[in-house]
C-alpha atoms as a PDB file:
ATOM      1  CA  UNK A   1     -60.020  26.138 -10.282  1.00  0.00           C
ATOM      2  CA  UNK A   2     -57.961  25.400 -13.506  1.00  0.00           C
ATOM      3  CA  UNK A   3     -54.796  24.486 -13.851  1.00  0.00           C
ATOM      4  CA  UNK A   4     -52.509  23.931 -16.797  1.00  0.00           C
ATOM      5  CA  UNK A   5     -50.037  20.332 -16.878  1.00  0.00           C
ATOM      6  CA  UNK A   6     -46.853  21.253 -18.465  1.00  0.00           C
ATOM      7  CA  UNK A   7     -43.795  19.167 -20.430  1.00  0.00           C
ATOM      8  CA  UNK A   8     -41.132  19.797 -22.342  1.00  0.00           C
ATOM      9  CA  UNK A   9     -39.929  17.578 -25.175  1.00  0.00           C
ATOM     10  CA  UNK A  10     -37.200  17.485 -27.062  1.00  0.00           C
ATOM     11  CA  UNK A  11     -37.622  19.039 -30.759  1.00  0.00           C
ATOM     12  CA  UNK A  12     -35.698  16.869 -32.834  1.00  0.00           C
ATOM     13  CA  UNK A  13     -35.469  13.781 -31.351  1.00  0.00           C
ATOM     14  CA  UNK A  14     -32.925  12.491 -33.696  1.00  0.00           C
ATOM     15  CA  UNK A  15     -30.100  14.440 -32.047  1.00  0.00           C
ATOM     16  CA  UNK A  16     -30.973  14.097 -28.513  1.00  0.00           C
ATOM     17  CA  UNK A  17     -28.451  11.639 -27.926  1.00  0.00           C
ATOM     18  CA  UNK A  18     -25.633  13.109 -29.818  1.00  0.00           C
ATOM     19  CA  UNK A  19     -26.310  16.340 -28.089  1.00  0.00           C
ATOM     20  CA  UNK A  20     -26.031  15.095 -24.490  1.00  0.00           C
ATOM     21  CA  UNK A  21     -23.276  12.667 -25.851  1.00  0.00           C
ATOM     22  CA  UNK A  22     -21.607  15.711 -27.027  1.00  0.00           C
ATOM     23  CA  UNK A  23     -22.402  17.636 -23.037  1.00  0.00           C
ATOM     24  CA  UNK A  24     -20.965  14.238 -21.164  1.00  0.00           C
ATOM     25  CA  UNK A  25     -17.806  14.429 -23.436  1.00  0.00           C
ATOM     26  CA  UNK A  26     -17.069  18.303 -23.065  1.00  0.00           C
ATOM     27  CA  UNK A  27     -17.605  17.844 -19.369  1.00  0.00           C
ATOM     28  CA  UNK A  28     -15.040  14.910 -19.130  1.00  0.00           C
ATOM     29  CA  UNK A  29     -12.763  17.182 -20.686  1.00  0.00           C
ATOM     30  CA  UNK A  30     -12.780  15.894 -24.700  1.00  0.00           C
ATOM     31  CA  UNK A  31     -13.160  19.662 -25.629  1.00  0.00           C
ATOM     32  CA  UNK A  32     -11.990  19.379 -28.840  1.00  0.00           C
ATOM     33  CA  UNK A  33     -12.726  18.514 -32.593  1.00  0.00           C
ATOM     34  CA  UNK A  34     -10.177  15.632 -32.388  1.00  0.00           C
ATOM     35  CA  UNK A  35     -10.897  14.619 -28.811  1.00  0.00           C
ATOM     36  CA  UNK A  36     -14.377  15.096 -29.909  1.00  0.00           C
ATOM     37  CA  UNK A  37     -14.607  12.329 -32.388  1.00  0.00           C
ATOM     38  CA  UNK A  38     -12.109  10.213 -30.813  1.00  0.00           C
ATOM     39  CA  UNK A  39     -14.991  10.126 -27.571  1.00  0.00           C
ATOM     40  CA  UNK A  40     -17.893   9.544 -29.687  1.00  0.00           C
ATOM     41  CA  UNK A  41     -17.120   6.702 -32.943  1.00  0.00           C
ATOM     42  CA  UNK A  42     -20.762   5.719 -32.335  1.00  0.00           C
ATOM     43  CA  UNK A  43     -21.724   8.480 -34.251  1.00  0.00           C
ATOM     44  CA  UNK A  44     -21.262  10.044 -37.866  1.00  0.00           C
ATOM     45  CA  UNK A  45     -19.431  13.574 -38.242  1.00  0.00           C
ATOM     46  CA  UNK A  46     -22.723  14.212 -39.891  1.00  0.00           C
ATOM     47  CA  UNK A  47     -24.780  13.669 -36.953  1.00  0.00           C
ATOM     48  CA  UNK A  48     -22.360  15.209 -34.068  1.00  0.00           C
ATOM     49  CA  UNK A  49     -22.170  18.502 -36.671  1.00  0.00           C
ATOM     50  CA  UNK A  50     -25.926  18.717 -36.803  1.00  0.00           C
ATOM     51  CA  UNK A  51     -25.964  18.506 -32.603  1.00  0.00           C
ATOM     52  CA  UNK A  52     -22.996  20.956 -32.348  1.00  0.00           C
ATOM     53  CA  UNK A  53     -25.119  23.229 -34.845  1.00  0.00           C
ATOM     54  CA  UNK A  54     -28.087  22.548 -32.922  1.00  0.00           C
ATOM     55  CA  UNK A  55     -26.364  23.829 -29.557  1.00  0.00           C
ATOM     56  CA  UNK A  56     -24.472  26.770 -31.375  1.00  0.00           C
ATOM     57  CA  UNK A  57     -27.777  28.232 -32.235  1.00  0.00           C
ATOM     58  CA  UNK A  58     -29.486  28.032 -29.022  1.00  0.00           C
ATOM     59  CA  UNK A  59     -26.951  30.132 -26.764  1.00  0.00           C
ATOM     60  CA  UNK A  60     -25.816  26.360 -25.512  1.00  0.00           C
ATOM     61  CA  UNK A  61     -22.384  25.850 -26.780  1.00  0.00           C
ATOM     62  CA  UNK A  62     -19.719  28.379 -27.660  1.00  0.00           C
ATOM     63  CA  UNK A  63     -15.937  27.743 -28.634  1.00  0.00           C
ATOM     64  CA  UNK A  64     -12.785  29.981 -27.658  1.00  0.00           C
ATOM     65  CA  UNK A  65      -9.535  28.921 -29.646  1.00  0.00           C
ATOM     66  CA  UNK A  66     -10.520  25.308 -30.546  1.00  0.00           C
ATOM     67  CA  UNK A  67     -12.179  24.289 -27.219  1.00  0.00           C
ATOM     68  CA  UNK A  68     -15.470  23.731 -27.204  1.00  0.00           C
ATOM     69  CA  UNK A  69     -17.575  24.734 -23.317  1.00  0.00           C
ATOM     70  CA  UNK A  70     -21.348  23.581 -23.113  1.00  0.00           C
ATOM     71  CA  UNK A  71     -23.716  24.779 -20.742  1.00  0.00           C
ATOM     72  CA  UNK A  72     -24.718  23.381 -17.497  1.00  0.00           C
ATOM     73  CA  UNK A  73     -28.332  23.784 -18.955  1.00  0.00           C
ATOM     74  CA  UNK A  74     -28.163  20.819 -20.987  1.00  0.00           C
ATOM     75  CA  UNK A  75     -27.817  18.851 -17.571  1.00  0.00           C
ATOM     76  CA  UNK A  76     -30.849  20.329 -16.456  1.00  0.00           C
ATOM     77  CA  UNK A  77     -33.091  20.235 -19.760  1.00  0.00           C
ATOM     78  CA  UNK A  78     -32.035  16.436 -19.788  1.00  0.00           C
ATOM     79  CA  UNK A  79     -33.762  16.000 -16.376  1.00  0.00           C
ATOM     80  CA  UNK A  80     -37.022  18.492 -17.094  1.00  0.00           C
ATOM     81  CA  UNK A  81     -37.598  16.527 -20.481  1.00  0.00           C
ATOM     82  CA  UNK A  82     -40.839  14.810 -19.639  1.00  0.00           C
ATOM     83  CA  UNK A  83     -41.884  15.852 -16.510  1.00  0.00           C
ATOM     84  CA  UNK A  84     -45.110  16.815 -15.833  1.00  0.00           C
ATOM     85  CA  UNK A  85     -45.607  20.316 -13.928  1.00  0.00           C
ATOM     86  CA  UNK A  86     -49.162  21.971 -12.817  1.00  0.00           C
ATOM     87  CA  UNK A  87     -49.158  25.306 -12.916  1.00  0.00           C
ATOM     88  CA  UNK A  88     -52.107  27.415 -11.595  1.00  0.00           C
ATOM     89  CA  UNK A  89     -52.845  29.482 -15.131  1.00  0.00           C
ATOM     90  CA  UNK A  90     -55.001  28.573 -17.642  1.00  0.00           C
ATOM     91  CA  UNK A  91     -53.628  27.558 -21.109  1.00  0.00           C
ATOM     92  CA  UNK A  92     -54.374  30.435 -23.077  1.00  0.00           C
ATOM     93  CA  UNK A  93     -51.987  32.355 -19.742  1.00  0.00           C
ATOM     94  CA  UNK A  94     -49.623  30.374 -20.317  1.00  0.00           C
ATOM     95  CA  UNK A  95     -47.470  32.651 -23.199  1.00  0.00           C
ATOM     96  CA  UNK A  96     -44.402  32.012 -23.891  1.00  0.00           C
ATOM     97  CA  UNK A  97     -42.650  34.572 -21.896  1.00  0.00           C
ATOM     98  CA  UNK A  98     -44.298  32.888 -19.385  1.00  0.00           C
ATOM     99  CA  UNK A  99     -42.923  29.296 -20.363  1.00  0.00           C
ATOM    100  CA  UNK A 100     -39.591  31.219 -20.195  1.00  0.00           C
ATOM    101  CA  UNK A 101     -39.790  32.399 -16.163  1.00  0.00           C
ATOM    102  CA  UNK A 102     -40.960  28.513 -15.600  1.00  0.00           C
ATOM    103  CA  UNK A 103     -37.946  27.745 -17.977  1.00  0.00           C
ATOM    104  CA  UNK A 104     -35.690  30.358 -15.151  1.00  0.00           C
ATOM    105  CA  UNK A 105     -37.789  28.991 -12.091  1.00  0.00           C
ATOM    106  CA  UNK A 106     -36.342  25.603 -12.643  1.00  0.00           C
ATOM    107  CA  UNK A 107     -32.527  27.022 -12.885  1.00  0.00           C
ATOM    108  CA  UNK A 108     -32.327  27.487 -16.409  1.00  0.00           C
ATOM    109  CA  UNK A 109     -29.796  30.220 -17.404  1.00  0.00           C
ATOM    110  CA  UNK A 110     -30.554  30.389 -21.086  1.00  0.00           C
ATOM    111  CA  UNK A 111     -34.492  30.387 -20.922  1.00  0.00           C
ATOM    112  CA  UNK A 112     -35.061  31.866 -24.526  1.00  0.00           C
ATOM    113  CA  UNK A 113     -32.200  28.866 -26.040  1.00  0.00           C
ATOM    114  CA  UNK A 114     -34.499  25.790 -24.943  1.00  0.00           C
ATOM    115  CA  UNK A 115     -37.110  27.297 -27.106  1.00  0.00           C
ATOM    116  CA  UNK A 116     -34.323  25.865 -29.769  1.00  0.00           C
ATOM    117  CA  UNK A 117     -34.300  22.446 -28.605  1.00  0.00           C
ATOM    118  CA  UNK A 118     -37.546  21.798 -26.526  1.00  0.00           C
ATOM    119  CA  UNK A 119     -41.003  22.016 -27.414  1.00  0.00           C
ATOM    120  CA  UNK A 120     -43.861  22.228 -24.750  1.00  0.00           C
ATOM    121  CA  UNK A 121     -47.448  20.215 -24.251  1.00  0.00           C
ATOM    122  CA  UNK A 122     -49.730  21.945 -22.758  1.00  0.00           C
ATOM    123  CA  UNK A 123     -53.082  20.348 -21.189  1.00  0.00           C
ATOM    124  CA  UNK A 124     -55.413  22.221 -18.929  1.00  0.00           C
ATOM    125  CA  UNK A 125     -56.966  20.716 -16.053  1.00  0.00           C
ATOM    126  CA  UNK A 126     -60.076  21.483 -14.300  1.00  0.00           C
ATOM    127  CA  UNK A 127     -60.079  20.829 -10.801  1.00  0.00           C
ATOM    128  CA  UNK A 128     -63.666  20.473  -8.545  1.00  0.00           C
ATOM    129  CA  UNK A 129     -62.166  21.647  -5.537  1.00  0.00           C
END
């Protein structure tokens, strides 16, 4: 039987910190530019612009008269980042509209968005049994 080990990884390492930085501040309520930079002085403008870019374009992040809301999906890619899942296709099954309904499976709402900001690994395994 063959089976196919799955992981997601973050695309641009860089701004994996800023972006979750940037999640953790929202949800404490710093939902603003100003609040926004007052919360995070460890990083540059630069850097939090690039993250707040970075979750604009992937359906993560949206604002509404200055405040900025960030999906609950960050949470979850934060904890999926890394782990290793078997799945029962092989590798050449494994599309990625399939990727996407593992992506829903594990409570994703924006499936097609952590194409954006996660990669996948694929290696199939081959099982005796």
């Amino acid at each position: 039987m063959v089976s196919t080990e799955l992981t997601f990884h973050w695309r641009n390492k860089n701004l994996k910190d800023a972006v979750l930085a940037i999640y953790y501040a929202v949800a404490w309520g710093y939902n603003t530019r100003d609040k926004l930079l007052m919360a995070l002085p460890q990083f540059s403008k630069n850097r939090l612009l690039l993250a707040l870019d970075l979750l604009f374009s992937s359906g993560m992040a949206s604002a509404n008269l200055g405040v900025l809301t960030v999906s609950e999906d960050i949470r979850l890619i934060e904890q999926i980042v890394g782990m290793k899942f078997d799945l029962p296709f092989s590798e050449d099954e494994l599309t990625p509209p399939v990727k996407r309904k593992v992506a829903l499976g594990l409570g994703l709402k924006n499936a097609a968005g952590i194409d954006v900001l996660l990669f996948t690994k694929t290696k199939e395994k081959f099982n005796d049994h």
